[in-house]
N, C-alpha and C. Protein backbone atom coordinates (compact mmCIF):
# COMPACT_ATOMS: atom_id res chain seq x y z
N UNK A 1 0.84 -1.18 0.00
CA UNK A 1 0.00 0.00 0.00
C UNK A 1 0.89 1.24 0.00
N UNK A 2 0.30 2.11 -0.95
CA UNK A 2 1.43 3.41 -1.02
C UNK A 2 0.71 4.31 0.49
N UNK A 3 2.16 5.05 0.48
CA UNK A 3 1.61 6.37 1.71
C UNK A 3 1.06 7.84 0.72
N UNK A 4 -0.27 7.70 1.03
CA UNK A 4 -0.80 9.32 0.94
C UNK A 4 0.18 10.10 0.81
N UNK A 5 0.75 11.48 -0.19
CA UNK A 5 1.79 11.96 -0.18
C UNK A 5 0.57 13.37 0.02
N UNK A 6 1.37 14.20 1.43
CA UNK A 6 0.35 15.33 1.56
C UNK A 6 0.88 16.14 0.33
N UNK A 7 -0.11 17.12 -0.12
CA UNK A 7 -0.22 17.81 -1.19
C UNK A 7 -0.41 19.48 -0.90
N UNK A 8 -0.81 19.53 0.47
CA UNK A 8 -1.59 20.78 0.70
C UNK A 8 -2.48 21.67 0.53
N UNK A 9 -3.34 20.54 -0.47
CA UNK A 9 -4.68 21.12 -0.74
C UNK A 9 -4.22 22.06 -2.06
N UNK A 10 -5.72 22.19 -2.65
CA UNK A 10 -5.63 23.55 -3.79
C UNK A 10 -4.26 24.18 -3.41
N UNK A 11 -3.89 24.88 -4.63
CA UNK A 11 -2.90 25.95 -4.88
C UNK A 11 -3.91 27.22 -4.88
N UNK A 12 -4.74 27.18 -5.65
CA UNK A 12 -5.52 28.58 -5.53
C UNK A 12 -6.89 28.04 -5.18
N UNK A 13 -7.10 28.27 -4.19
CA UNK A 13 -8.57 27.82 -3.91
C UNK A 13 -10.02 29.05 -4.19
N UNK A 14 -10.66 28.99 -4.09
CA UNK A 14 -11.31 29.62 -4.84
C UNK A 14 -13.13 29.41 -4.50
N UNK A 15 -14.16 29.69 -5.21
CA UNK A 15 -15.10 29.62 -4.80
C UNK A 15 -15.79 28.24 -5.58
N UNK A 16 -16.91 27.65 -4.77
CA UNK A 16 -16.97 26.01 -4.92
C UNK A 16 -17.70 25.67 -6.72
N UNK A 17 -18.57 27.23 -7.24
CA UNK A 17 -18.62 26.70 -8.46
C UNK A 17 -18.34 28.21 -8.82
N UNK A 18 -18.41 27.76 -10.01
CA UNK A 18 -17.63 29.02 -11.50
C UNK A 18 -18.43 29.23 -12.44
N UNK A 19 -18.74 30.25 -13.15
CA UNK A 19 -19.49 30.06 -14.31
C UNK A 19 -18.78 29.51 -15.10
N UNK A 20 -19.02 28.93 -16.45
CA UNK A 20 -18.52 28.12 -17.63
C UNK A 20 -19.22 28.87 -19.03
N UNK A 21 -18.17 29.18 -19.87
CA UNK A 21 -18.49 29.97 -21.36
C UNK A 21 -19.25 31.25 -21.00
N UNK A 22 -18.55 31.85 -19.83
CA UNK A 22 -18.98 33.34 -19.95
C UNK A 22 -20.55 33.55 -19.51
N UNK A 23 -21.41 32.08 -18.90
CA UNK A 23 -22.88 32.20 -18.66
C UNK A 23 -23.03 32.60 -16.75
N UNK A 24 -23.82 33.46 -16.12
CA UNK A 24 -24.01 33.37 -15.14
C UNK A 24 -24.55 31.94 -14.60
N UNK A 25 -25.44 31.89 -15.20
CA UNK A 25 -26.15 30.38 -15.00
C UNK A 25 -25.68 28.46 -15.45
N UNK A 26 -25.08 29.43 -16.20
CA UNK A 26 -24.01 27.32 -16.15
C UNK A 26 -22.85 27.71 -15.50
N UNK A 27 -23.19 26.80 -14.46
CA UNK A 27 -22.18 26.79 -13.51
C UNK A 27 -21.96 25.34 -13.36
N UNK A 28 -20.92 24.89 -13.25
CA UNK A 28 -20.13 23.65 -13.03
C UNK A 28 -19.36 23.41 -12.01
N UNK A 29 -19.14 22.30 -11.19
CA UNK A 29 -18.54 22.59 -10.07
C UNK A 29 -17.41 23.20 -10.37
N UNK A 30 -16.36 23.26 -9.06
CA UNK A 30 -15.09 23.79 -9.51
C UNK A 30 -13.99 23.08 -9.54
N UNK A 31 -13.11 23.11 -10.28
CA UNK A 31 -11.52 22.28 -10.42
C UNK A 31 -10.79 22.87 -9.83
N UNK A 32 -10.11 22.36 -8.72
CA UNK A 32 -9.12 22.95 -7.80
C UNK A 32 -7.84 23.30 -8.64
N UNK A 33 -7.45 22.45 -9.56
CA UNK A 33 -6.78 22.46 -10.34
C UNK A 33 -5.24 21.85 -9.62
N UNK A 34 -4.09 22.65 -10.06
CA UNK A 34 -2.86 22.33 -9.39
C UNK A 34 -3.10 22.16 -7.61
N UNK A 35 -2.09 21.04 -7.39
CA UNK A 35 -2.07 20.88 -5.33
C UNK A 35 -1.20 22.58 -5.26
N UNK A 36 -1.04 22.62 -3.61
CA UNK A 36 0.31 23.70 -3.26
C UNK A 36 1.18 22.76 -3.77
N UNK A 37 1.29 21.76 -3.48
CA UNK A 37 2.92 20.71 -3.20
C UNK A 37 3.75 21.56 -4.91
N UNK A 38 2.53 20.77 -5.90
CA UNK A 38 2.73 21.16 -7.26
C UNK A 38 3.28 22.71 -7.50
N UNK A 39 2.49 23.57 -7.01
CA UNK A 39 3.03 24.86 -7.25
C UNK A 39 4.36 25.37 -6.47
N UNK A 40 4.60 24.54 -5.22
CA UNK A 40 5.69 24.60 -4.96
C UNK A 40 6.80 24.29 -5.55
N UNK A 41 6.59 22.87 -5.68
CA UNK A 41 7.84 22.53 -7.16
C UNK A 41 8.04 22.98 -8.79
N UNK A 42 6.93 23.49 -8.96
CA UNK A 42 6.73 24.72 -9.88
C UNK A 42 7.70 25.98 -9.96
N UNK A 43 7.43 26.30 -9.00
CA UNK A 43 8.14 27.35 -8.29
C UNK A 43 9.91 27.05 -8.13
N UNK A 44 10.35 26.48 -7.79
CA UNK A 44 11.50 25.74 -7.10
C UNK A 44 12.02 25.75 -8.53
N UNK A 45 11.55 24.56 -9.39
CA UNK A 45 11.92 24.89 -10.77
C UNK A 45 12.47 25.59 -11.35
N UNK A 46 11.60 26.70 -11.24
CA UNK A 46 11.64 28.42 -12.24
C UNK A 46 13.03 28.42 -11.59
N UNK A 47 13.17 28.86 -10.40
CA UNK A 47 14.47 29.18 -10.12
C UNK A 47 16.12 28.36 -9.99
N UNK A 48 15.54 27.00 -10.02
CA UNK A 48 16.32 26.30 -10.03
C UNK A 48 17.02 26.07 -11.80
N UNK A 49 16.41 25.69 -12.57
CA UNK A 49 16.63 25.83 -14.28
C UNK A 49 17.09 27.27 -14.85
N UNK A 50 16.62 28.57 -14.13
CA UNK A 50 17.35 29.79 -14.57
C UNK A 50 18.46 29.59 -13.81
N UNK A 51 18.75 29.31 -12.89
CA UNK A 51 20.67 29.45 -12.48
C UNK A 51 21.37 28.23 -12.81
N UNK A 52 21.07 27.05 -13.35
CA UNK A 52 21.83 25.66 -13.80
C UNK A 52 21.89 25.86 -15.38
N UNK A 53 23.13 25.02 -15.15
CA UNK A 53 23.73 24.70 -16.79
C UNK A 53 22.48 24.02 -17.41
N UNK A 54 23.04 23.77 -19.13
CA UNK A 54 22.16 23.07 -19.99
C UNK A 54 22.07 21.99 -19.57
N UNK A 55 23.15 21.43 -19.37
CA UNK A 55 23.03 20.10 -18.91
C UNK A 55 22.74 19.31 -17.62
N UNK A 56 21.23 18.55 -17.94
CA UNK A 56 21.05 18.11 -16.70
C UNK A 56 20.06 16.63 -16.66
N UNK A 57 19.65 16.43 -15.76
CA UNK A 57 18.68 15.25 -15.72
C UNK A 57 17.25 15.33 -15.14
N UNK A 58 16.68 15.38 -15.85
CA UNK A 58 14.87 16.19 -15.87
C UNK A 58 14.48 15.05 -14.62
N UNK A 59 14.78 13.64 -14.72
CA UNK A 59 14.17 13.33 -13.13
C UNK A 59 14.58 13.37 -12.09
N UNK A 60 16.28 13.33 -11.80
CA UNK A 60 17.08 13.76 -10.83
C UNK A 60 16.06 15.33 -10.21
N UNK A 61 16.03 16.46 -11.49
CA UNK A 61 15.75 17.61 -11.11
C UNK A 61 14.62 17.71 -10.45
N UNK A 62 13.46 16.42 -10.95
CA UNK A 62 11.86 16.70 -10.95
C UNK A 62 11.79 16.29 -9.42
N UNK A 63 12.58 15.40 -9.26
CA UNK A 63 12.57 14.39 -7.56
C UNK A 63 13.04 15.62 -6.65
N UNK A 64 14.18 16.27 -7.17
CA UNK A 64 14.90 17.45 -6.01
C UNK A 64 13.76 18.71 -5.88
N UNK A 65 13.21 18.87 -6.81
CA UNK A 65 11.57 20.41 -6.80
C UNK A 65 10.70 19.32 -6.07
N UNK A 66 10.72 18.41 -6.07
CA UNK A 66 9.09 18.14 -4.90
C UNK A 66 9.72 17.35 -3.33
N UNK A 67 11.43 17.24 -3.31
CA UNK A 67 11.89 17.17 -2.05
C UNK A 67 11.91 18.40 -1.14
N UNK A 68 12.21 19.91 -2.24
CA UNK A 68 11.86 20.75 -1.47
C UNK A 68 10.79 21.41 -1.59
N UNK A 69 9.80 20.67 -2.11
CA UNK A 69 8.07 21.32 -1.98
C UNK A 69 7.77 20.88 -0.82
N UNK A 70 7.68 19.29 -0.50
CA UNK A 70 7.61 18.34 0.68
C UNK A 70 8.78 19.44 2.16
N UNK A 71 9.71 19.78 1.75
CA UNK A 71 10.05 20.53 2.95
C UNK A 71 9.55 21.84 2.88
N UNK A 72 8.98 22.53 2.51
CA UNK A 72 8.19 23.77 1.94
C UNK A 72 7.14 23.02 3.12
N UNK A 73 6.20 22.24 2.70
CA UNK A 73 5.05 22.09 2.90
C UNK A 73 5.01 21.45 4.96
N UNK A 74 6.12 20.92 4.71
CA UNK A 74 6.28 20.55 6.41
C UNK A 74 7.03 21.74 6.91
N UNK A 75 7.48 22.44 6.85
CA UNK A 75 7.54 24.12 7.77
C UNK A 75 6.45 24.30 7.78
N UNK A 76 5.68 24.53 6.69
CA UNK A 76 4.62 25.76 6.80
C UNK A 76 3.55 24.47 7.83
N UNK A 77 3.17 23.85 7.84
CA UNK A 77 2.82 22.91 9.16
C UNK A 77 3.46 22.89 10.24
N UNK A 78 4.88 22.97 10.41
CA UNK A 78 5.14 23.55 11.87
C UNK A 78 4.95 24.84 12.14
N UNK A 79 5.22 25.27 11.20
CA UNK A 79 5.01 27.22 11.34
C UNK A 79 3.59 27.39 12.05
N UNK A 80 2.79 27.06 11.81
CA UNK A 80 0.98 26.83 11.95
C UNK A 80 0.83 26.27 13.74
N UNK A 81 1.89 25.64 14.12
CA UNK A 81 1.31 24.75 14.91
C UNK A 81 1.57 25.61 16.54
């Protein structure tokens, strides 16, 4: 059995439905869309690929942006507590 990997909920959370094609009245629920975790390693990314060479290894890199999303995301849970 895998372990639940916390995510931190929505990145932009938002209100529970939306209109759809510009109608007040079709409304569809809402898509949370990206986790935080995601926008964290998003983030981490941007800055990590503008200061590194060309050369590199996209899963080495992808594993190191969500090791420090995952530590991103456990501060801001001690920070809270």
């Amino acid at each position: 059995m895998t372990k639940k990997i916390e995510d931190g909920g929505p990145a932009f959370s938002g209100r529970r439905f939306e209109p759809q094609h510009g109608g007040s009245n079709d409304r569809e629920p809402w898509n949370p869309g990206m986790s935080l975790r995601d926008w964290f390693a998003g983030q981490v990314l941007a800055g990590f690929m503008s200061a590194k060479p060309m050369h590199f290894n996209p899963d080495d890199d992808a594993a190191y942006c969500y090791r420090v999303a995952d530590a991103m995301l456990s501060a801001r849970k001690v920070g809270s507590e």
